[in-house]
N, C-alpha and C. Protein backbone atom coordinates (compact mmCIF):
# COMPACT_ATOMS: atom_id res chain seq x y z
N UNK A 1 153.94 64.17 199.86
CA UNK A 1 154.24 65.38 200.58
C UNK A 1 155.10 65.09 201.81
N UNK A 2 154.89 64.26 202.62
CA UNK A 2 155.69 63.31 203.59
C UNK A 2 157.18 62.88 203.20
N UNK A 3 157.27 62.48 202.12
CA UNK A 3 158.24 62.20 201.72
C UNK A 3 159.03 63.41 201.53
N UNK A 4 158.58 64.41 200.52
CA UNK A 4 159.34 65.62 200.53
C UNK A 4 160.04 66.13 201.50
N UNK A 5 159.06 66.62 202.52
CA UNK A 5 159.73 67.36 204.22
C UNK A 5 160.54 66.16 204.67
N UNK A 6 160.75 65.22 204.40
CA UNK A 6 161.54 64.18 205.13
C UNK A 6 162.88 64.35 204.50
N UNK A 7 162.88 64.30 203.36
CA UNK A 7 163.73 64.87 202.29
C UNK A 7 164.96 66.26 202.52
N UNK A 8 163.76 67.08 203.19
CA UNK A 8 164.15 68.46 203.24
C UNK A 8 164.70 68.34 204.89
N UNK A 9 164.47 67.61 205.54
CA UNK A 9 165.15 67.63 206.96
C UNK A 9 166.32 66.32 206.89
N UNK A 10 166.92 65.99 205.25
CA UNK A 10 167.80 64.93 205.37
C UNK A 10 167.37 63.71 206.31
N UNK A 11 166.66 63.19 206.38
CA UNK A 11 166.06 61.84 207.05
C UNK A 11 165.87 61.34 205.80
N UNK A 12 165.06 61.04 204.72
CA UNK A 12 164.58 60.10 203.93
C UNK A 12 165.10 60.57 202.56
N UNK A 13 166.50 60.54 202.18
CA UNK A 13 166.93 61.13 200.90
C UNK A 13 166.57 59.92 199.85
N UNK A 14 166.88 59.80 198.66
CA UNK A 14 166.58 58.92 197.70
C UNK A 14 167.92 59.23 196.88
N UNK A 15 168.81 58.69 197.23
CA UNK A 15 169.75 58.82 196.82
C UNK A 15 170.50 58.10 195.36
N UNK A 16 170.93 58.85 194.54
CA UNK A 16 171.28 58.55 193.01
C UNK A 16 173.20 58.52 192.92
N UNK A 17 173.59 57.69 192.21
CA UNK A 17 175.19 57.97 191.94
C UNK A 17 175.14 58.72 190.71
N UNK A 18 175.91 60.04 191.12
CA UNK A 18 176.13 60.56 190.22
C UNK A 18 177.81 60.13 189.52
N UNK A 19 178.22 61.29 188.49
CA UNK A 19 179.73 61.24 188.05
C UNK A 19 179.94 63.00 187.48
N UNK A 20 180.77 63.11 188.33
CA UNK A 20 181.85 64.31 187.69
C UNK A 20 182.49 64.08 186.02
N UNK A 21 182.94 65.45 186.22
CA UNK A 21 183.69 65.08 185.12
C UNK A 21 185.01 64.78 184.58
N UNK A 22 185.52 64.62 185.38
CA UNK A 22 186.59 64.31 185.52
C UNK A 22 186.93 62.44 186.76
N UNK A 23 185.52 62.04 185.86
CA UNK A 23 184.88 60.68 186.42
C UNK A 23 184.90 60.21 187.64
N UNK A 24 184.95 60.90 189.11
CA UNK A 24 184.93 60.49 190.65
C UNK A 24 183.30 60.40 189.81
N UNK A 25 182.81 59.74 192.05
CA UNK A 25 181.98 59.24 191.98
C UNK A 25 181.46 60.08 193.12
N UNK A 26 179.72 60.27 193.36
CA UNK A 26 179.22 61.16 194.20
C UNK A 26 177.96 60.90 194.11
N UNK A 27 177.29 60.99 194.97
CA UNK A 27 175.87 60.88 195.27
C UNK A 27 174.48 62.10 195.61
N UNK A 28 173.81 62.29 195.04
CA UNK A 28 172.68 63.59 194.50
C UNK A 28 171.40 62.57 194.73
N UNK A 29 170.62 63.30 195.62
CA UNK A 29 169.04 63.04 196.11
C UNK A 29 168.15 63.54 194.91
N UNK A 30 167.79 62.40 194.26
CA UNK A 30 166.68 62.38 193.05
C UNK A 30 165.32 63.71 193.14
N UNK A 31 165.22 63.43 194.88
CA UNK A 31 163.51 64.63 194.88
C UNK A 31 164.51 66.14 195.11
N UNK A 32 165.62 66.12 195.91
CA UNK A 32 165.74 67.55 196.51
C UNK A 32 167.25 68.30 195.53
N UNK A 33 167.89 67.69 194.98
CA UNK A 33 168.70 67.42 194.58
C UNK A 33 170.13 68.04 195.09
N UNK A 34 170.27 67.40 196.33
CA UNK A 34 171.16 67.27 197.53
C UNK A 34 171.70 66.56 197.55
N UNK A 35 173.83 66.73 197.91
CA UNK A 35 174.33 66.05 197.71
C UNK A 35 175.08 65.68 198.71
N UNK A 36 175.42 64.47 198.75
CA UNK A 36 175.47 63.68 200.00
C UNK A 36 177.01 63.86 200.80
N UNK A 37 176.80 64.80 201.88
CA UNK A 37 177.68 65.31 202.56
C UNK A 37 178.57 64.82 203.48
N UNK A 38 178.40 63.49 203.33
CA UNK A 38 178.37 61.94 204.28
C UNK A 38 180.17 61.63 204.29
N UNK A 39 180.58 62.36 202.91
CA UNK A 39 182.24 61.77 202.18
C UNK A 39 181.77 60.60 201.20
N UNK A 40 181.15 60.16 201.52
CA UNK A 40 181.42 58.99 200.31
C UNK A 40 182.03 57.88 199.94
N UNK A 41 183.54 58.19 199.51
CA UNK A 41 185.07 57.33 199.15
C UNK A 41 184.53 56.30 200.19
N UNK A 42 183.92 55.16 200.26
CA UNK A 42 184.85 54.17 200.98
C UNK A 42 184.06 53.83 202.15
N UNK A 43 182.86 54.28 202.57
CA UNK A 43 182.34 54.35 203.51
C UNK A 43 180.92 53.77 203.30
N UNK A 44 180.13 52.94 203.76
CA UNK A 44 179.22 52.33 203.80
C UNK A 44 178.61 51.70 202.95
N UNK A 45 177.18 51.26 202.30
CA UNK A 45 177.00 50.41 201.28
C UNK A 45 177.51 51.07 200.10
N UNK A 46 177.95 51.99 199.68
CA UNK A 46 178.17 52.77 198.81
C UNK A 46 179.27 52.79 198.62
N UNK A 47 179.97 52.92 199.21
CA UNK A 47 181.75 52.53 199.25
C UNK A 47 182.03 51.15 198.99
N UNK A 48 181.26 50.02 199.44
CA UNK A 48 181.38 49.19 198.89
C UNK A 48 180.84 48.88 197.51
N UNK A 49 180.15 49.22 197.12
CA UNK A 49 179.84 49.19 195.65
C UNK A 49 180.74 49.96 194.65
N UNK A 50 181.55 51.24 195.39
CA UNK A 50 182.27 52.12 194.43
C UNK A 50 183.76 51.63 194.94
N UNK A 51 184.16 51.47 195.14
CA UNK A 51 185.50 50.72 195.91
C UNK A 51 186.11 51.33 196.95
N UNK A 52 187.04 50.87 197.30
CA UNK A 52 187.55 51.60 198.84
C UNK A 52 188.16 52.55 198.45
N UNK A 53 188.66 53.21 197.11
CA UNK A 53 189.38 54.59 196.73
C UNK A 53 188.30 55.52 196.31
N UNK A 54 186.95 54.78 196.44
CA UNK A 54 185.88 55.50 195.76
C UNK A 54 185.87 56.02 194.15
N UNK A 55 186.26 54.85 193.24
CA UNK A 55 186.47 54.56 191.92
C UNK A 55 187.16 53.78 191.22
């Protein structure tokens, strides 16, 4: 339940890589299914895993 409201005030997301369809790359919270408003492309551990063009 903790986890949820943490969720819901964006503090503790659980964050998933998603894919479009037109194959970019994007990130969707597994419990709330919220998507990560952050940008993405290129920017933090996630950018490094998806590349610096963000694909």
């Amino acid at each position: 339940m903790i986890k949820a409201l943490l969720c819901k005030l964006n503090i503790l997301n659980e964050w998933h890589v998603e894919h479009t369809d037109d194959g970019s790359l994007y990130k969707r919270c597994l419990r709330c299914g919220k998507d990560d408003d952050r940008g993405g492309g290129g920017t933090g551990t996630f950018g490094a895993w998806a590349g610096p063009a963000g694909g």
